[in-house]
N, C-alpha and C. Protein backbone atom coordinates (compact mmCIF):
# COMPACT_ATOMS: atom_id res chain seq x y z
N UNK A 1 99.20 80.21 109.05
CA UNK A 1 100.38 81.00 108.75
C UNK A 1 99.96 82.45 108.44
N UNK A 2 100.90 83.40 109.17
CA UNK A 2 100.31 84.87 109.20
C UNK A 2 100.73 85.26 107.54
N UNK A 3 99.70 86.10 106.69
CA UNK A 3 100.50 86.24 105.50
C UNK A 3 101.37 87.91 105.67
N UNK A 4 102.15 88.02 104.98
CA UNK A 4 103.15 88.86 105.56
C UNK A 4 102.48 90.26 104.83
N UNK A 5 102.90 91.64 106.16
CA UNK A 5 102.40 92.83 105.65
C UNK A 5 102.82 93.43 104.36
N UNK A 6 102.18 94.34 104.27
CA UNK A 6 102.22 94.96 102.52
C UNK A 6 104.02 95.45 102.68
N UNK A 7 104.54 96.21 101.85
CA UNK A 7 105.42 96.90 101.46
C UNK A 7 105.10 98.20 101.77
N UNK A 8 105.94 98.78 102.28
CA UNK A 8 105.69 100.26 101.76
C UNK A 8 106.79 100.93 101.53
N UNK A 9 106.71 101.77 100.66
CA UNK A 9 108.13 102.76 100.09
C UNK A 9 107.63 104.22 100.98
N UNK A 10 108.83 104.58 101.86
CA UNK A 10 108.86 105.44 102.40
C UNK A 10 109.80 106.46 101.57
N UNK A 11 108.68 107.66 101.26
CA UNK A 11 109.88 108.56 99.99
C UNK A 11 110.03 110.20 101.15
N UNK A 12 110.77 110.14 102.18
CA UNK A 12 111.45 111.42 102.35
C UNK A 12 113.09 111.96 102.22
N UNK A 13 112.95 112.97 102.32
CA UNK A 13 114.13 113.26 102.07
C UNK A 13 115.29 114.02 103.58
N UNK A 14 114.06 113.61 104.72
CA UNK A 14 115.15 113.88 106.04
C UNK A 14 115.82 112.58 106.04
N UNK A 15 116.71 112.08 106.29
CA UNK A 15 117.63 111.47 106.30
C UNK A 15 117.17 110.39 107.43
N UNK A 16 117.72 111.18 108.37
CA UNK A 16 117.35 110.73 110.09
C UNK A 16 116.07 109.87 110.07
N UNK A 17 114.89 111.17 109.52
CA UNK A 17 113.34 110.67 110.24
C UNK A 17 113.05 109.47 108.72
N UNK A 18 113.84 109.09 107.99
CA UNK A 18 113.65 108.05 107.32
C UNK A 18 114.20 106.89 107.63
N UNK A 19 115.38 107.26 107.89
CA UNK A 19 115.32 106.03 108.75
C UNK A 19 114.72 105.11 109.62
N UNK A 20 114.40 106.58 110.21
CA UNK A 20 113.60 106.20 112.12
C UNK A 20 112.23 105.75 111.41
N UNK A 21 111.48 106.12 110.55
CA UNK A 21 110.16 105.27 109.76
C UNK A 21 110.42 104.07 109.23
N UNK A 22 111.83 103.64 108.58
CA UNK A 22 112.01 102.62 108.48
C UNK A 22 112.20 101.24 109.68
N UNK A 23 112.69 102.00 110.17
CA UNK A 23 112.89 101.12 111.20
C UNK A 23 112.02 100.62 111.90
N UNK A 24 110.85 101.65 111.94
CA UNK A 24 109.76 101.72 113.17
C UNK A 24 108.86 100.74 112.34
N UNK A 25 108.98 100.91 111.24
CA UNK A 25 107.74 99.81 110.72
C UNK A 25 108.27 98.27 110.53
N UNK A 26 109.50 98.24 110.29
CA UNK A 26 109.82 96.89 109.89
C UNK A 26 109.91 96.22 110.83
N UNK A 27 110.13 97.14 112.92
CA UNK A 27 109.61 96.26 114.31
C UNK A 27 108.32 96.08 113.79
N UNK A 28 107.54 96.78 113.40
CA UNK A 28 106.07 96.60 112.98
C UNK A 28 105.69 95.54 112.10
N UNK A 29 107.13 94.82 111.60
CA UNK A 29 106.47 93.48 110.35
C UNK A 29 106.73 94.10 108.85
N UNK A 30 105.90 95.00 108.63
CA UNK A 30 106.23 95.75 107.20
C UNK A 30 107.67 95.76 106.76
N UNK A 31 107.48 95.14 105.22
CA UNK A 31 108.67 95.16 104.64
C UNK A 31 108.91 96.62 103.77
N UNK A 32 109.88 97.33 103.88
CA UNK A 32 110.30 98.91 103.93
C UNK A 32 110.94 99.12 102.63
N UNK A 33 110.72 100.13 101.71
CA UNK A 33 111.30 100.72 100.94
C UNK A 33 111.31 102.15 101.06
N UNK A 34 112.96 102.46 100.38
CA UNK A 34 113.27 103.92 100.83
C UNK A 34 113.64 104.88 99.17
N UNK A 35 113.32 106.17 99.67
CA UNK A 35 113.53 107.39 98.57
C UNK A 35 113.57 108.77 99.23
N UNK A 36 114.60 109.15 98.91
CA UNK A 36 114.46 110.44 99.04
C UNK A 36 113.99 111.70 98.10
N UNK A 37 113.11 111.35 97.31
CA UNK A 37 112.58 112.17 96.55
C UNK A 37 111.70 111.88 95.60
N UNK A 38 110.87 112.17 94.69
CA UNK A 38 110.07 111.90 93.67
C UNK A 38 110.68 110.64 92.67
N UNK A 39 111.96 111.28 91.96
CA UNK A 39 112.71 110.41 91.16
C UNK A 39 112.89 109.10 91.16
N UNK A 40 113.58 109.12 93.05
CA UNK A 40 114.09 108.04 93.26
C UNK A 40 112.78 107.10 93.61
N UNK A 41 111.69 107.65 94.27
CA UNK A 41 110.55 106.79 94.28
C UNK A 41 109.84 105.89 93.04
N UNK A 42 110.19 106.99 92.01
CA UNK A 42 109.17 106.33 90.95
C UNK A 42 110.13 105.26 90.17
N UNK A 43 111.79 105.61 90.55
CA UNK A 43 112.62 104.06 90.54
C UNK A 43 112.17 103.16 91.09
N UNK A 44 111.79 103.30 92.38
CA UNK A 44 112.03 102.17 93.01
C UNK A 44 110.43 101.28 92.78
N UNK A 45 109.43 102.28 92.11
CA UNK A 45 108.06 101.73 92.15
C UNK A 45 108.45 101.12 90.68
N UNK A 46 109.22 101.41 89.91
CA UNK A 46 109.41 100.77 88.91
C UNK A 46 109.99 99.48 88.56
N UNK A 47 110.96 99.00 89.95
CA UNK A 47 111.59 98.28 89.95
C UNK A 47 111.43 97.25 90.62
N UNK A 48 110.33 97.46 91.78
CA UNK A 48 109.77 96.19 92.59
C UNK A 48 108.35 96.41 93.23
N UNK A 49 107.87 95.51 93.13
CA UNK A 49 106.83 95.78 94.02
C UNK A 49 106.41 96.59 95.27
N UNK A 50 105.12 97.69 95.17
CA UNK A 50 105.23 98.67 96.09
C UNK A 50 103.61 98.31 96.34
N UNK A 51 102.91 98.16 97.59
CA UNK A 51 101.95 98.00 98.05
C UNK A 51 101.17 99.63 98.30
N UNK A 52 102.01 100.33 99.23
CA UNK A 52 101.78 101.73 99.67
C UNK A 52 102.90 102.26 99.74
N UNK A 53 102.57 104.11 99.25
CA UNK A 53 103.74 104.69 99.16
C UNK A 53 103.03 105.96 100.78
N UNK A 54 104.42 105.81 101.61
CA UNK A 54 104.34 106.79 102.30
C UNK A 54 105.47 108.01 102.11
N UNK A 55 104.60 109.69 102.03
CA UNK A 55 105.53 110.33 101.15
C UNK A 55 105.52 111.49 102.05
N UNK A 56 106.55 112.24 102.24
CA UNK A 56 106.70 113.75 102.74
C UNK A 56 105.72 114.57 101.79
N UNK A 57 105.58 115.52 102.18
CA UNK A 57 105.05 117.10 101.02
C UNK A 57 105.72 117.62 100.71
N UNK A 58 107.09 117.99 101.37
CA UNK A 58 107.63 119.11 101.21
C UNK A 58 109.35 118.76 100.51
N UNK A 59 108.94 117.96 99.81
CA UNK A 59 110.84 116.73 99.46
C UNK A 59 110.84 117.78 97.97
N UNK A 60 111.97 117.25 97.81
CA UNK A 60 112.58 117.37 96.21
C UNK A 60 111.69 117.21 94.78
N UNK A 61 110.86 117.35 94.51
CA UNK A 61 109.74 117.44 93.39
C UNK A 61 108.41 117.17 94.01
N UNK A 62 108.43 117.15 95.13
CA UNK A 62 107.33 117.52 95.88
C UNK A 62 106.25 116.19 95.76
N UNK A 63 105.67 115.86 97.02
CA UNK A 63 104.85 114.97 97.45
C UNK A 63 103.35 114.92 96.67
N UNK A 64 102.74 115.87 96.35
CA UNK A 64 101.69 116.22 95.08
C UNK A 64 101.96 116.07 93.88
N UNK A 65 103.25 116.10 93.55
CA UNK A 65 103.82 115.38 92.43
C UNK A 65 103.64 114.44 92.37
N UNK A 66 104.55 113.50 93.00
CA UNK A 66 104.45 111.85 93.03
C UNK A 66 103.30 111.35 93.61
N UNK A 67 102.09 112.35 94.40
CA UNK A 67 101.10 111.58 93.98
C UNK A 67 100.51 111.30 92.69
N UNK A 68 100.29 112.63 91.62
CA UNK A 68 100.29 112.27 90.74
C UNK A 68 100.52 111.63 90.11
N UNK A 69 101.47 111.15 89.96
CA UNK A 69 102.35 110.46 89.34
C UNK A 69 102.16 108.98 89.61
N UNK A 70 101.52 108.86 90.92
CA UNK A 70 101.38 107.23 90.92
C UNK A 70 100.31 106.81 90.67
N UNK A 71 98.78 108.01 90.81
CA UNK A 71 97.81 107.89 90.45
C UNK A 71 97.67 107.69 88.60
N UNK A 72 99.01 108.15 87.80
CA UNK A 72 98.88 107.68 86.43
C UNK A 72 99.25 106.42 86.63
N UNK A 73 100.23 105.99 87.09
CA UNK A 73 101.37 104.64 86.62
C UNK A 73 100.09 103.62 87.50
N UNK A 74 99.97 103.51 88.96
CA UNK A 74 99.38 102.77 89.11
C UNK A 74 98.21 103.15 89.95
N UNK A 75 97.21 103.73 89.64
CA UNK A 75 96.07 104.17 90.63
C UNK A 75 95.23 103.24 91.69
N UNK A 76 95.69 101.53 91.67
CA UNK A 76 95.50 101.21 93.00
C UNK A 76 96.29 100.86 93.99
N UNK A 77 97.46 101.95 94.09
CA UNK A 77 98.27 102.16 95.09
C UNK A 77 98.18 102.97 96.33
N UNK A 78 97.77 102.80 97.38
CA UNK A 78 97.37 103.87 98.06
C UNK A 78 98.35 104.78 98.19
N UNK A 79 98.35 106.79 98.59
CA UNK A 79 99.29 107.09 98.54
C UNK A 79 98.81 108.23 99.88
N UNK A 80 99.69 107.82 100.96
CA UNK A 80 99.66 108.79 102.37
C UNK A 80 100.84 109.90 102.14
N UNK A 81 100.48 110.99 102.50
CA UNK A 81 101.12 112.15 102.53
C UNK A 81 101.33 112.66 104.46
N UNK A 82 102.27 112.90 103.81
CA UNK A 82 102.65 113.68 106.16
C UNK A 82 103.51 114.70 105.35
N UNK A 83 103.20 116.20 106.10
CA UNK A 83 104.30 117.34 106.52
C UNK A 83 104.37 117.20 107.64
N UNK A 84 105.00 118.47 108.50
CA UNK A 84 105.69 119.32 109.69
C UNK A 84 104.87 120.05 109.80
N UNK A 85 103.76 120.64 108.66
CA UNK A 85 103.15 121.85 108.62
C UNK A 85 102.01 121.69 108.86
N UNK A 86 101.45 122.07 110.03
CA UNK A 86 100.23 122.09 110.19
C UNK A 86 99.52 122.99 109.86
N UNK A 87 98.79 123.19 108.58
CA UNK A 87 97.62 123.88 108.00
C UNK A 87 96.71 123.25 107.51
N UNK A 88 95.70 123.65 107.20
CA UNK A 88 94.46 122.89 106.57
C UNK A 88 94.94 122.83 105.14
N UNK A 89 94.99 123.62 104.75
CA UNK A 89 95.01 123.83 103.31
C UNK A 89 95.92 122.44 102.66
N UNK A 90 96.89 122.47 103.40
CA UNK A 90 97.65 121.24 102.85
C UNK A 90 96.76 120.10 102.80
N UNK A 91 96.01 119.70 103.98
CA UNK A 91 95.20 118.57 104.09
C UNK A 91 94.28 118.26 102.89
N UNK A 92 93.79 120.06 102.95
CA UNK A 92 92.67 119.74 101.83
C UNK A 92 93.20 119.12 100.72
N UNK A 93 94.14 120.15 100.53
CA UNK A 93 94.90 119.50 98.91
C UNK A 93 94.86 118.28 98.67
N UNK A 94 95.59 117.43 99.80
CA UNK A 94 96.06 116.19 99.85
C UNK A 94 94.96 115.40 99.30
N UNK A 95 93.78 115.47 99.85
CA UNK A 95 92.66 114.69 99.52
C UNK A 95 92.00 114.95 98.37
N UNK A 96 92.01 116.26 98.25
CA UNK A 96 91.41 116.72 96.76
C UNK A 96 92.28 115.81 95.46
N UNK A 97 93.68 115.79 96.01
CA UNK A 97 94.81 115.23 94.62
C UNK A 97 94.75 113.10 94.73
N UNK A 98 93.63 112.65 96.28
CA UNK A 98 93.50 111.54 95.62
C UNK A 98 94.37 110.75 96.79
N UNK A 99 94.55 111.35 97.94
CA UNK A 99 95.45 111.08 98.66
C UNK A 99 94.88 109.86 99.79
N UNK A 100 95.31 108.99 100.42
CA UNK A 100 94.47 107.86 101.11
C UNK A 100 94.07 108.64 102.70
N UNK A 101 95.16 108.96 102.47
CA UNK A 101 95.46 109.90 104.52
C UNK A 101 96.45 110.62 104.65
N UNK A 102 96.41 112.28 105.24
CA UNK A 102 96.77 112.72 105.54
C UNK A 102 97.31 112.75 106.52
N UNK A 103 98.99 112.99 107.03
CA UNK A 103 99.34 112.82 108.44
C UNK A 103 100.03 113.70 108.96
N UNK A 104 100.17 114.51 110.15
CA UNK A 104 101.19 116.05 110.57
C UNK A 104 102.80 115.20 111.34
N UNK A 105 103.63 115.32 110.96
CA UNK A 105 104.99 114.90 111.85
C UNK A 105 104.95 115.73 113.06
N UNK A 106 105.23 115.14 113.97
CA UNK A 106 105.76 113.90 113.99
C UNK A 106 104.69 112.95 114.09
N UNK A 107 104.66 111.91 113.78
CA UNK A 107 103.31 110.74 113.43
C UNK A 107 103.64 109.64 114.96
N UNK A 108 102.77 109.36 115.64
CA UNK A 108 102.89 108.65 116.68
C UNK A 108 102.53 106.91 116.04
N UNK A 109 103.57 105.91 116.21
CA UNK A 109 103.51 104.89 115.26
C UNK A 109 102.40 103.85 115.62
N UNK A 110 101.37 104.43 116.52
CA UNK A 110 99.98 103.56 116.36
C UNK A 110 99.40 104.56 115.87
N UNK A 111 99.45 105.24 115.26
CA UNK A 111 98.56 106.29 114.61
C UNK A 111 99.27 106.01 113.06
N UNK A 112 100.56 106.02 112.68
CA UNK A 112 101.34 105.41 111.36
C UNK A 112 100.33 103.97 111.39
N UNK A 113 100.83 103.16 112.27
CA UNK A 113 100.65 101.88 111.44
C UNK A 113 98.98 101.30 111.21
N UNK A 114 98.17 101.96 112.10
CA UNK A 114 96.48 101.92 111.60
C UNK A 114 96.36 102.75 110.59
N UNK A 115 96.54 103.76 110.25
CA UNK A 115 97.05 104.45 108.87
C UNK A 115 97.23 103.53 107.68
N UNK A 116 98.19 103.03 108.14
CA UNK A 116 98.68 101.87 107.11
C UNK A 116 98.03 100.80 106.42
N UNK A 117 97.46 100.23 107.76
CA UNK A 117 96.60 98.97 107.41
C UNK A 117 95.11 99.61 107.31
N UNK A 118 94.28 100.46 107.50
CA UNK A 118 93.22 101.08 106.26
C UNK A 118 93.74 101.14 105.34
N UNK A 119 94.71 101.85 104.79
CA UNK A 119 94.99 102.21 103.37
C UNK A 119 95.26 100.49 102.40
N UNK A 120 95.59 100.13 103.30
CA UNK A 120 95.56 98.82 102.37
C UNK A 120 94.45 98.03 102.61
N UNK A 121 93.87 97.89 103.55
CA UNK A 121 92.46 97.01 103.28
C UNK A 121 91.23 97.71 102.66
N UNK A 122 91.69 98.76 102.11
CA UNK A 122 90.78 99.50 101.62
C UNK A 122 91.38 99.62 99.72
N UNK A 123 92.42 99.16 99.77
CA UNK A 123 93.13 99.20 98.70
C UNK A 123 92.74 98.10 97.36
């Protein structure tokens, strides 16, 4: 019996392309959680089980935030970051603040979902 994929809470705040991540992973098996922002993420990590959080940079209290933030509450959570913006500097950040993987949107979903499954077998 296959045991079933991790969770992941998807925290952006485009509407559309959250969906379309939701969707795309749960054809993928992954069972999906959604947020559009810092707040509502650290609800929803509060309220059920979260394996991996996949997070925008650029949302409503910002994606370096709630990494933080999960690196206090629970630091063996992996936590992937994706912008729009392609610069280094963001990347660096990302990793410097503790980040599992960095990703540029639009994310091609065999490039998302091996993403995914490192961050958790490494988790």
């Amino acid at each position: 019996m296959d045991l079933p994929l991790p969770t992941v809470l998807i925290v952006e705040d485009d509407l559309p392309l959250r969906a379309a991540l939701c969707a795309a992973l749960s054809a993928q098996g992954f069972a999906t959680r959604e947020a559009g922002d810092v707040v509502g993420a650290l609800e929803r990590m509060a309220a059920e089980p979260i394996d991996v959080v996949l997070s925008d940079i650029g949302m409503p209290g910002n994606g370096y935030n709630l990494l933080a933030r999960v690196r206090e509450m629970r630091p063996e959570i992996p936590v992937i970051l994706m912008t729009g913006i392609e610069e280094d500097d963001l990347g660096r950040r990302a990793y410097e603040a503790g980040a599992q993987a960095y990703l540029i949107k639009p994310i091609q979903l065999s490039v998302l979902k091996r993403t995914l499954d490192d961050a958790c077998r490494l988790s």
